[in-house]
Protein backbone atom coordinates (compact mmCIF):
# COMPACT_ATOMS: atom_id res chain seq x y z
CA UNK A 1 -113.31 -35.35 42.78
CA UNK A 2 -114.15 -32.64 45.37
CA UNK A 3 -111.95 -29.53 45.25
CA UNK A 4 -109.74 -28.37 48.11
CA UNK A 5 -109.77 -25.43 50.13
CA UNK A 6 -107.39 -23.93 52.24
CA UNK A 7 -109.14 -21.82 55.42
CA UNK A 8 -106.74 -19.24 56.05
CA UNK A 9 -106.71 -18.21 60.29
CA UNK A 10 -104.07 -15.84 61.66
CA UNK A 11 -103.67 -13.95 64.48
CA UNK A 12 -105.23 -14.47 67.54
CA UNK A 13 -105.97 -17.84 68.50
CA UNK A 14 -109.71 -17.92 68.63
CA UNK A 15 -111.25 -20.71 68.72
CA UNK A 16 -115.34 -22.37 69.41
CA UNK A 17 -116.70 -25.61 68.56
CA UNK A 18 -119.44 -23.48 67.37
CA UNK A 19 -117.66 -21.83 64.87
CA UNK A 20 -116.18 -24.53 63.26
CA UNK A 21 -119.25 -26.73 63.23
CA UNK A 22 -120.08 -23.40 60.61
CA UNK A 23 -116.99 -23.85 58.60
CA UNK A 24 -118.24 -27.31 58.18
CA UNK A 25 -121.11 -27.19 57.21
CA UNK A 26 -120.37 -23.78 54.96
CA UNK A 27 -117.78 -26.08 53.19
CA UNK A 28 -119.63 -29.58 53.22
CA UNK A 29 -118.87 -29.98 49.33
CA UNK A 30 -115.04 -29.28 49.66
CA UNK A 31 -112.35 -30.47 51.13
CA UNK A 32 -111.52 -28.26 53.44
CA UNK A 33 -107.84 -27.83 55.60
CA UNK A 34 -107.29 -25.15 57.83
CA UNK A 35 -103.76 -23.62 57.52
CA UNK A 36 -102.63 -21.14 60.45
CA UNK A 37 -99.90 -17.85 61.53
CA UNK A 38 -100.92 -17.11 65.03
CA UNK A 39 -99.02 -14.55 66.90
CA UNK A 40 -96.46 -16.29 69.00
CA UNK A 41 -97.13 -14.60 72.55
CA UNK A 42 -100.11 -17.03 73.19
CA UNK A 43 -100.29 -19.69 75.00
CA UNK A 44 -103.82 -21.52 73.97
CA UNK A 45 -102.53 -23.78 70.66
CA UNK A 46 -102.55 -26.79 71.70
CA UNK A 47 -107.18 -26.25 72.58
CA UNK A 48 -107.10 -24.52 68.81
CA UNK A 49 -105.59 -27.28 67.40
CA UNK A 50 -107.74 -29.72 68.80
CA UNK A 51 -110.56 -27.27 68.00
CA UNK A 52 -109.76 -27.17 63.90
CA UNK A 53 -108.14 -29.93 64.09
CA UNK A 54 -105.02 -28.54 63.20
CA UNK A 55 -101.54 -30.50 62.63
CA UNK A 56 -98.99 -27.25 62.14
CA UNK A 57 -98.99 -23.90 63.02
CA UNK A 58 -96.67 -20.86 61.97
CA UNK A 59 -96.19 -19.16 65.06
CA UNK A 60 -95.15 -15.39 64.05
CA UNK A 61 -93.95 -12.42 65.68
CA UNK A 62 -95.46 -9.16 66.33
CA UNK A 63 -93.97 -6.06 64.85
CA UNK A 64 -93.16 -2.63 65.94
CA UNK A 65 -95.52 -0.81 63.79
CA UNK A 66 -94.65 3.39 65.46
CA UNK A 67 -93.01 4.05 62.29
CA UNK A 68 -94.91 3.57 59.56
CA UNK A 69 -97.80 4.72 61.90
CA UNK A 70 -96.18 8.23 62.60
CA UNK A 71 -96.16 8.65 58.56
CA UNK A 72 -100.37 8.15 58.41
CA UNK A 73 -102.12 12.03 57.40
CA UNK A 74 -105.53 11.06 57.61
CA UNK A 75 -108.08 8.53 59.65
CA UNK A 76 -111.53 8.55 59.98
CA UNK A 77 -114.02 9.69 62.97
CA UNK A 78 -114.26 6.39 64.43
CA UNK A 79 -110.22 6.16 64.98
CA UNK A 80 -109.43 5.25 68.45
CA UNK A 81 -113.03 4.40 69.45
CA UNK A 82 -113.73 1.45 66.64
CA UNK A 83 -110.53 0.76 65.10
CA UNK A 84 -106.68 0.90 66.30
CA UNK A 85 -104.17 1.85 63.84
CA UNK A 86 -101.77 -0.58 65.30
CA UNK A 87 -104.00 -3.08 64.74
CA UNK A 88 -104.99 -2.58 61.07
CA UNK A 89 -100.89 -3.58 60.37
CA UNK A 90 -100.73 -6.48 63.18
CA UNK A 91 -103.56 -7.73 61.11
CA UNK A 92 -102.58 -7.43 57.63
CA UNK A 93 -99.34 -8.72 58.49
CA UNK A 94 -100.39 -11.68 59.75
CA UNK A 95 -103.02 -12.38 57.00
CA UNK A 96 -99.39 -11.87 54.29
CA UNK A 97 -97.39 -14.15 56.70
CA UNK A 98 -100.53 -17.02 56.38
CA UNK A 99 -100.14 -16.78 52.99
CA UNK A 100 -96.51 -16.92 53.04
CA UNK A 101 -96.85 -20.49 55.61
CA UNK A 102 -100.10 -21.48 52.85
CA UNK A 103 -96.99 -21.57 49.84
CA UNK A 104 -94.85 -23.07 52.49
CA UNK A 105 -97.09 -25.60 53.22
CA UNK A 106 -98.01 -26.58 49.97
CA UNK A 107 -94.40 -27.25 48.92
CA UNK A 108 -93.21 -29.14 51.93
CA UNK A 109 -96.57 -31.76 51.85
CA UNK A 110 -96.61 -31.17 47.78
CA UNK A 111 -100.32 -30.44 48.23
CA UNK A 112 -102.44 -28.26 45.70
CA UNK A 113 -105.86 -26.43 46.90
CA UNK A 114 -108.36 -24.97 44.30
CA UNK A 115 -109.31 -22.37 46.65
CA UNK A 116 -108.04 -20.23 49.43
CA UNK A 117 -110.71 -18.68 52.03
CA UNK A 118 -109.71 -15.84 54.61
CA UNK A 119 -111.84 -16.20 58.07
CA UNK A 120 -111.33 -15.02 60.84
CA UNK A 121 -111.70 -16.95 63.65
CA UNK A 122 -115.36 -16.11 66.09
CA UNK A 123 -117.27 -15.52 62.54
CA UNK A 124 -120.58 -17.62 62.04
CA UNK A 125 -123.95 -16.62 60.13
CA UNK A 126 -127.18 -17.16 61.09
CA UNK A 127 -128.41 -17.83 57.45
CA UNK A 128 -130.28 -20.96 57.46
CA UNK A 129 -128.88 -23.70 54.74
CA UNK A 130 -126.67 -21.40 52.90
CA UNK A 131 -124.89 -22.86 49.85
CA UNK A 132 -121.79 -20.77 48.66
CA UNK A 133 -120.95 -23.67 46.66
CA UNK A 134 -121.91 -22.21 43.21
CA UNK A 135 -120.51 -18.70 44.10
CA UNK A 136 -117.30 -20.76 44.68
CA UNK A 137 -117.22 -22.97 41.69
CA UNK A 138 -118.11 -20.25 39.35
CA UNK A 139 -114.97 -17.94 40.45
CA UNK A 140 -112.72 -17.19 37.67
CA UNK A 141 -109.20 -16.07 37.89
CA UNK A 142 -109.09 -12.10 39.35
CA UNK A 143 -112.47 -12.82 40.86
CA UNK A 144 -112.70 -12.40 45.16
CA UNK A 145 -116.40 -12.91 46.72
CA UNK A 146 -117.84 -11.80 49.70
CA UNK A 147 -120.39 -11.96 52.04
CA UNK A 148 -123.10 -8.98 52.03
CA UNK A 149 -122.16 -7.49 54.75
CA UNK A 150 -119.50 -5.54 57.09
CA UNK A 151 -118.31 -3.69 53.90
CA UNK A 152 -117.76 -0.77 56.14
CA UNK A 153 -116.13 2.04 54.45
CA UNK A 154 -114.40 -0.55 51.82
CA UNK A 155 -114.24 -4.30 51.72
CA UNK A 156 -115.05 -6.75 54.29
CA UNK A 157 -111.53 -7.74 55.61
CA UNK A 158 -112.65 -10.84 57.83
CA UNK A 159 -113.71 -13.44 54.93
CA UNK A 160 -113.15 -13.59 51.68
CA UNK A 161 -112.72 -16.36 49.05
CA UNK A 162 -110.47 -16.54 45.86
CA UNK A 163 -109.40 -19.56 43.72
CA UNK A 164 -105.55 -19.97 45.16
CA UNK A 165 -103.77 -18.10 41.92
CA UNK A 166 -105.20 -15.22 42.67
CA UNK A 167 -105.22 -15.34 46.66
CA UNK A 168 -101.43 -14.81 46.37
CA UNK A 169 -101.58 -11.37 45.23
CA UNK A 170 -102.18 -10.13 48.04
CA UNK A 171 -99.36 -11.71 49.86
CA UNK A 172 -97.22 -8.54 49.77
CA UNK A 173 -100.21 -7.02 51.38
CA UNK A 174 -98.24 -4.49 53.89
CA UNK A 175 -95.83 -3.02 51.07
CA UNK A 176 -98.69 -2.38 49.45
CA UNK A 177 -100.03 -0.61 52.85
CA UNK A 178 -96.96 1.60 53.12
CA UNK A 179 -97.57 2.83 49.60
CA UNK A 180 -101.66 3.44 50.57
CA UNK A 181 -100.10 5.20 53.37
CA UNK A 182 -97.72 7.27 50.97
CA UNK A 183 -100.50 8.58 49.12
CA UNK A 184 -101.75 10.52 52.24
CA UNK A 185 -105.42 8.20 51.93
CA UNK A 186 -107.70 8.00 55.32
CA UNK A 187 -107.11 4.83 56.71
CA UNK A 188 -109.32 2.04 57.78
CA UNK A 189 -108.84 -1.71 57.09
CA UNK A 190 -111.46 -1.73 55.05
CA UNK A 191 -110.40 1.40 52.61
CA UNK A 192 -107.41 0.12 51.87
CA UNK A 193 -108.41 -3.69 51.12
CA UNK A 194 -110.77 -1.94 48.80
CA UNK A 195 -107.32 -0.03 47.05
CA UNK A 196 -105.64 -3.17 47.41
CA UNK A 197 -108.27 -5.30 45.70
CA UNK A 198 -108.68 -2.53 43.26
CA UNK A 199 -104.64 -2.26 42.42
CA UNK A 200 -104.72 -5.73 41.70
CA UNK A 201 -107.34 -5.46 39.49
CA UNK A 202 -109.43 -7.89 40.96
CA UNK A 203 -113.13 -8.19 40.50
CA UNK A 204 -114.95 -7.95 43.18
CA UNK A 205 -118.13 -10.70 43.71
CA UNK A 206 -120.82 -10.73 46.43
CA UNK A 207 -122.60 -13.90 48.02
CA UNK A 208 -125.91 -12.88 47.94
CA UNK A 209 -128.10 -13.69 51.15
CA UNK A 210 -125.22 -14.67 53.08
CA UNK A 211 -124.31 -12.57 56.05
CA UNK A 212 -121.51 -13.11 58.35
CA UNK A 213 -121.35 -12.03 62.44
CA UNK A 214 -119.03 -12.42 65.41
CA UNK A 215 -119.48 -14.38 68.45
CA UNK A 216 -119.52 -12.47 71.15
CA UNK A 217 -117.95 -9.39 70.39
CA UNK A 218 -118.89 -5.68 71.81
CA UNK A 219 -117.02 -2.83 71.02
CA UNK A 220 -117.45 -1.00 74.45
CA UNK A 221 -115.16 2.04 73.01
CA UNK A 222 -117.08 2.30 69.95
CA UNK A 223 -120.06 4.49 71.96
CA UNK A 224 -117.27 6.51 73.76
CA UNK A 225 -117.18 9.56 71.95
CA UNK A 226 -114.41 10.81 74.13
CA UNK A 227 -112.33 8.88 72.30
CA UNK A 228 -110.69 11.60 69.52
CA UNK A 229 -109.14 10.11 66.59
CA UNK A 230 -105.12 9.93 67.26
CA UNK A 231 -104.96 11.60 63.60
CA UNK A 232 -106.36 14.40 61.45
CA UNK A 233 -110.03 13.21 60.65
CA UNK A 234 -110.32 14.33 56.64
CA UNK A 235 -111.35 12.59 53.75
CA UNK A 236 -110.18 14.44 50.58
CA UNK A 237 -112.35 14.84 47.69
CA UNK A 238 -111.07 11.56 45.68
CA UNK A 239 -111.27 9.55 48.34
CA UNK A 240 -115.25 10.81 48.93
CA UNK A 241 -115.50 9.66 44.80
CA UNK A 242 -114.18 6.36 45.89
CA UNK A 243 -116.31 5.79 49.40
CA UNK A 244 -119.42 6.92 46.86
CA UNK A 245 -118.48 4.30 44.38
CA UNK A 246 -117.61 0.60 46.14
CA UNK A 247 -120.97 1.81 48.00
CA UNK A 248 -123.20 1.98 45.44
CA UNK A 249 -121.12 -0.67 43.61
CA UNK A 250 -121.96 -3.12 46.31
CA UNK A 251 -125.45 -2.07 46.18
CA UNK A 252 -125.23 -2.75 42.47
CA UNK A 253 -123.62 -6.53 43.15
CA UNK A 254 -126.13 -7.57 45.85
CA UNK A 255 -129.09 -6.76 43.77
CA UNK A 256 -128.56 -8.04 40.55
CA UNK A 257 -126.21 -10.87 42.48
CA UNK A 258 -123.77 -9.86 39.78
């Protein structure tokens, strides 16, 4: 019997034929169903649907974020020019909500899925005849994989695959955020998925050979170096120990494809 997996898209409604003809063929030995949150201030759904062949979507709202974003110490250089603040919470809040609609879901159609996969919605790879299936199969409880790369300062945020038990710890994703936030760390998306995996104990896998990219994406701010950081810029000393360590871990884990 082929195992299930549930392909986890929130957010923006982004959508190519291109990109799921990937998904298809990256999952050709699964089942494969692709459960959405999408903000609700869109107005594309019914083309993404159609596109991912989609029968429900959670349609969420976004949240004022100023708050918790006037309590953040420290950022890194790149604030404001690669990364918005505000986004790093829209994000991670609508990754918890998917996982929230994913239980939901589940319950309601009394379906069961062996293994949960976060992707965002323009990734694709230009690795020819990659098979993830054994990475997959092999995953043990408290395991998450990866692709090799985008592991910028931390974890790739935009796909990652656990078996569905453990996929749901990170469903309280944004209290955990708030407490990351607490401790006065830099933030990125990245650092903190790395904290998050980390707090959960999780063990952290990488696909090796496999390499992820976006369609059509430039950062035009990203060059702009008049773009200061909206924060202090500081990394303090443990934080420099842990940036040192998931990089040389991850050098570690693609070599040896641990």
């Amino acid at each position: 019997m082929r195992k299930k997996v549930a392909i986890l898209l929130s957010g923006l409604a982004r959508y190519d034929d291109r990109n799921y003809e990937f998904l298809k063929n990256l999952f050709q030995d699964y089942d494969f169903k692709i459960i959405s949150s999408l903000w609700a201030n869109q107005s594309d759904y019914e083309q993404f649907k159609k596109t991912y062949f989609v029968d429900e979507i959670k349609l969420i709202e976004q949240n004022d974020w100023s708050q918790e974003i006037s309590k953040i110490k420290y950022v890194f250089g790149e604030e404001n020019r690669s990364y918005k603040l505000e986004n790093i919470f829209h994000m991670w809040h609508s990754i918890s909500e998917n996982i929230k609609f994913l239980e939901e879901y589940c319950y309601k159609n009394l379906l069961n899925f062996d293994y949960v996969c976060r992707f965002r919605g323009d990734l694709f790879s230009e690795s020819e005849k990659i098979d993830i299936s054994k990475n997959i199969n092999n995953l043990n409880d408290n395991e998450i994989i990866f692709p090799e790369n985008f592991h910028n300062r931390g974890l790739n945020d935009m796909f990652f695959i656990a078996n569905f038990k453990t996929f749901l710890k990170i469903k309280n994703c944004i209290k955990d955020l708030k407490n990351f936030i607490s401790e006065s760390r830099p933030l990125s998306s990245e650092y903190f998925f790395y904290h998050l995996v980390r707090s959960n104990s999780l063990k952290i896998k990488i696909i090796k050979n496999f390499n992820v990219d976006l369609y059509g994406v430039e950062n035009k701010s990203h060059k702009n170096y008049e773009l200061k950081p909206t924060k202090k810029a500081f990394i303090p000393l443990i934080d420099k120990f842990h940036l040192k360590y998931i990089k040389y871990k991850l050098r570690i884990l693609k070599k040896f494809n641990l």
